[in-house]
Protein backbone atom coordinates (compact mmCIF):
# COMPACT_ATOMS: atom_id res chain seq x y z
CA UNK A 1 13.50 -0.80 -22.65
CA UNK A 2 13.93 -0.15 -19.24
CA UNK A 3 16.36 -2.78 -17.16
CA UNK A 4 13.86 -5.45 -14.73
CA UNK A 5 14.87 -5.96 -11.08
CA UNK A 6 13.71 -8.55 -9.18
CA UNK A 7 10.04 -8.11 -7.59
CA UNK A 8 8.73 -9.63 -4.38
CA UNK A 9 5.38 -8.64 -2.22
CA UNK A 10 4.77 -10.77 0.45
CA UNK A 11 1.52 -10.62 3.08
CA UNK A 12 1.25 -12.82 6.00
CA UNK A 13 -0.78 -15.20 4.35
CA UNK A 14 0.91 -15.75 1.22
CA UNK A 15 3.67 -14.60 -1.82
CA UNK A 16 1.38 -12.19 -3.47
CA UNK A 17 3.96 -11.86 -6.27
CA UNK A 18 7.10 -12.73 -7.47
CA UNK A 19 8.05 -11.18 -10.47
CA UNK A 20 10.70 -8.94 -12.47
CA UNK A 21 9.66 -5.44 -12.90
CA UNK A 22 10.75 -2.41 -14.76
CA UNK A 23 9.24 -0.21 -11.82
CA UNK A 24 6.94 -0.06 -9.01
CA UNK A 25 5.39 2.92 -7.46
CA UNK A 26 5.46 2.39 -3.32
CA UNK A 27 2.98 4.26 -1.43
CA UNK A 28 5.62 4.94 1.60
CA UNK A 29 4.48 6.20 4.63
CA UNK A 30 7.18 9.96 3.57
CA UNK A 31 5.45 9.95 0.28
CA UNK A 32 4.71 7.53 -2.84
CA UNK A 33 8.34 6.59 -4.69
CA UNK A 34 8.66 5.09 -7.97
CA UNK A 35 11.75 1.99 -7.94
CA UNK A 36 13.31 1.31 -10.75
CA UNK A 37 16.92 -1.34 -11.37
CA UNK A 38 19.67 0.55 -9.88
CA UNK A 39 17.81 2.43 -7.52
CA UNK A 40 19.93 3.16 -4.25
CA UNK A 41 18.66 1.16 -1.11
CA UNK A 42 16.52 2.25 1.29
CA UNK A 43 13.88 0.87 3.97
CA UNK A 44 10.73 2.50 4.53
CA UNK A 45 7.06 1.94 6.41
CA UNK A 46 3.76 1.63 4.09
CA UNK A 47 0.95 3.95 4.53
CA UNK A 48 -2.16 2.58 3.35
CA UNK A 49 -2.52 2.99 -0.61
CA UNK A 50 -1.97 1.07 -3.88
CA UNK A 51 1.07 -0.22 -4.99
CA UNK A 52 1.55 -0.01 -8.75
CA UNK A 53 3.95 -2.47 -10.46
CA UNK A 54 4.94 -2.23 -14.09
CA UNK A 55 6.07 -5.70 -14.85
CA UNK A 56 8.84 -7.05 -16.82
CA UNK A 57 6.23 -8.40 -19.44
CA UNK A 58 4.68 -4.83 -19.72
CA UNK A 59 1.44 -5.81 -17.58
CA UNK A 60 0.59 -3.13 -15.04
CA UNK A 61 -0.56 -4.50 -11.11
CA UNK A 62 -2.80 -2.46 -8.83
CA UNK A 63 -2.51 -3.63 -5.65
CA UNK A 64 -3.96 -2.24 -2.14
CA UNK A 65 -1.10 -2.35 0.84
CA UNK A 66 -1.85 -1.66 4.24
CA UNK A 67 0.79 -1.30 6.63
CA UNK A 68 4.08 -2.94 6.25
CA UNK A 69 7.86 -2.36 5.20
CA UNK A 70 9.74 -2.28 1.96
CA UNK A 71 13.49 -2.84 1.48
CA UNK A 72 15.06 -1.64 -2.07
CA UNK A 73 18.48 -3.30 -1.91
CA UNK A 74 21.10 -4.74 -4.67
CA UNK A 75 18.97 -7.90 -5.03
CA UNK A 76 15.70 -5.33 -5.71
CA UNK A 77 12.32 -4.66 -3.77
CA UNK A 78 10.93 -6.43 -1.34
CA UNK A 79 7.68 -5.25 -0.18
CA UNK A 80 6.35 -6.81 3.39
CA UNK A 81 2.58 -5.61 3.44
CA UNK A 82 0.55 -6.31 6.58
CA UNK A 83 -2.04 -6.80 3.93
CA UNK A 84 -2.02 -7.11 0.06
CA UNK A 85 -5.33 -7.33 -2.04
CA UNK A 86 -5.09 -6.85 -5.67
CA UNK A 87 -7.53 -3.42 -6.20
CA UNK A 88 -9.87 -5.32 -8.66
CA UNK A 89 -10.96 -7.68 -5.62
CA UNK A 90 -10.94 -5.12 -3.30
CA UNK A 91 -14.61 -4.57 -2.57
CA UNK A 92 -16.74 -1.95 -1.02
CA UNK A 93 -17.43 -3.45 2.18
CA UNK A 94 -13.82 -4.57 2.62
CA UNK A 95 -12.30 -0.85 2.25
CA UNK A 96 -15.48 0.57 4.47
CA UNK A 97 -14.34 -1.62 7.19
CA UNK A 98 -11.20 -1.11 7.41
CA UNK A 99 -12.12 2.85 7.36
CA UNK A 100 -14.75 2.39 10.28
CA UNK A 101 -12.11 0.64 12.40
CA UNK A 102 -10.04 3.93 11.93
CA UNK A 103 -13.02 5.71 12.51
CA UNK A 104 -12.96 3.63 16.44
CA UNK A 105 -9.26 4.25 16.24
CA UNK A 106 -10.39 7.92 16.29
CA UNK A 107 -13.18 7.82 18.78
CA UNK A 108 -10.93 5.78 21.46
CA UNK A 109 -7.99 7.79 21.32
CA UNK A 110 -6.71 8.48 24.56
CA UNK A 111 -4.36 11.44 23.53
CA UNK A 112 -4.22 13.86 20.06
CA UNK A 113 -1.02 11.74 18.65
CA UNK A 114 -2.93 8.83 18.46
CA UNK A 115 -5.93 10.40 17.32
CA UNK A 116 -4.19 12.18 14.13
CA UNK A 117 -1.94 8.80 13.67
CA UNK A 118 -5.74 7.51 13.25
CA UNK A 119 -7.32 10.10 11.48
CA UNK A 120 -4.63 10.03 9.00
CA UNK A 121 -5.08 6.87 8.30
CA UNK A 122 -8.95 6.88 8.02
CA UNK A 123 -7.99 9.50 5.43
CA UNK A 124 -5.24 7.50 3.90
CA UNK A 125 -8.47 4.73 3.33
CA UNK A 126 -10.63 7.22 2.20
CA UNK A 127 -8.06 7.72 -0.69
CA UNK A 128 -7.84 4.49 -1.39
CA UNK A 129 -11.52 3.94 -1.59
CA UNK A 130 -11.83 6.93 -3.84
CA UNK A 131 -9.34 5.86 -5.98
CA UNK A 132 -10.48 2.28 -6.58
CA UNK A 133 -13.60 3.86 -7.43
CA UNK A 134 -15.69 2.44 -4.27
CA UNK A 135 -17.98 4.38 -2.40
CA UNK A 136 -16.51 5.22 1.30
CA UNK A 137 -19.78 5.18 3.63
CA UNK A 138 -18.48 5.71 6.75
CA UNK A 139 -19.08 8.97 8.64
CA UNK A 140 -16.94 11.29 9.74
CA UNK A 141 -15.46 12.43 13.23
């Protein structure tokens, strides 16, 4: 059995979870990485997409992140997520909102940087939304 390492994902509202894990698989903003004990440190930015935590007890976590940090360090991961819902309570109309505020993102950008910073992250959502299974209703630009 794989060695635990101490587990934390914090959103501004609350401790989502604090837990040992045997590995979680980060949906950084260079590319999803999978964390396991030992792994070297590093700091990274979030993309929008679901965090997947094998915990120590064997149970497996789904969770949407959007936006944020995460710090793998001696002590383990830290994961500070402008937002954090679990994917089972992440509903349609939740996900289509956040990908029609991308979509406004899109239609008010001033310049083409922020436009594809935008677009990729409408697309980043529309990932998301496919992968938890929920229709994603909002049109495209």
């Amino acid at each position: 059995m794989a060695d635990n390492f101490k587990f934390d994902l914090v959103s501004p509202e609350r401790l989502v979870m604090s837990e040992p894990a045997a590995q979680v698989v980060v949906p950084g903003t260079e590319g999803q990485f999978t964390v396991m004990a030992g792994h070297a440190p590093v700091m990274t930015t979030l993309r929008p997409g679901v965090l997947e935590a094998t915990l120590g007890s064997g149970k497996r976590e789904r969770i949407f992140v959007r936006g944020g940090f995460a710090d793998v360090n001696a002590a383990g991961l830290t994961v500070l997520a402008e937002q954090a819902i679990p994917l089972a309570e992440l509903d349609a109309a939740t996900i289509n909102g956040l990908i029609q505020d991308a979509d406004a993102e899109i239609a008010a950008a001033k310049d083409e940087t922020t436009r594809a910073d935008a677009t990729l992250k409408r697309d980043q959502l529309r990932a998301v939304a496919a992968e938890a299974g929920r229709p994603s209703g909002a049109t495209t630009h």
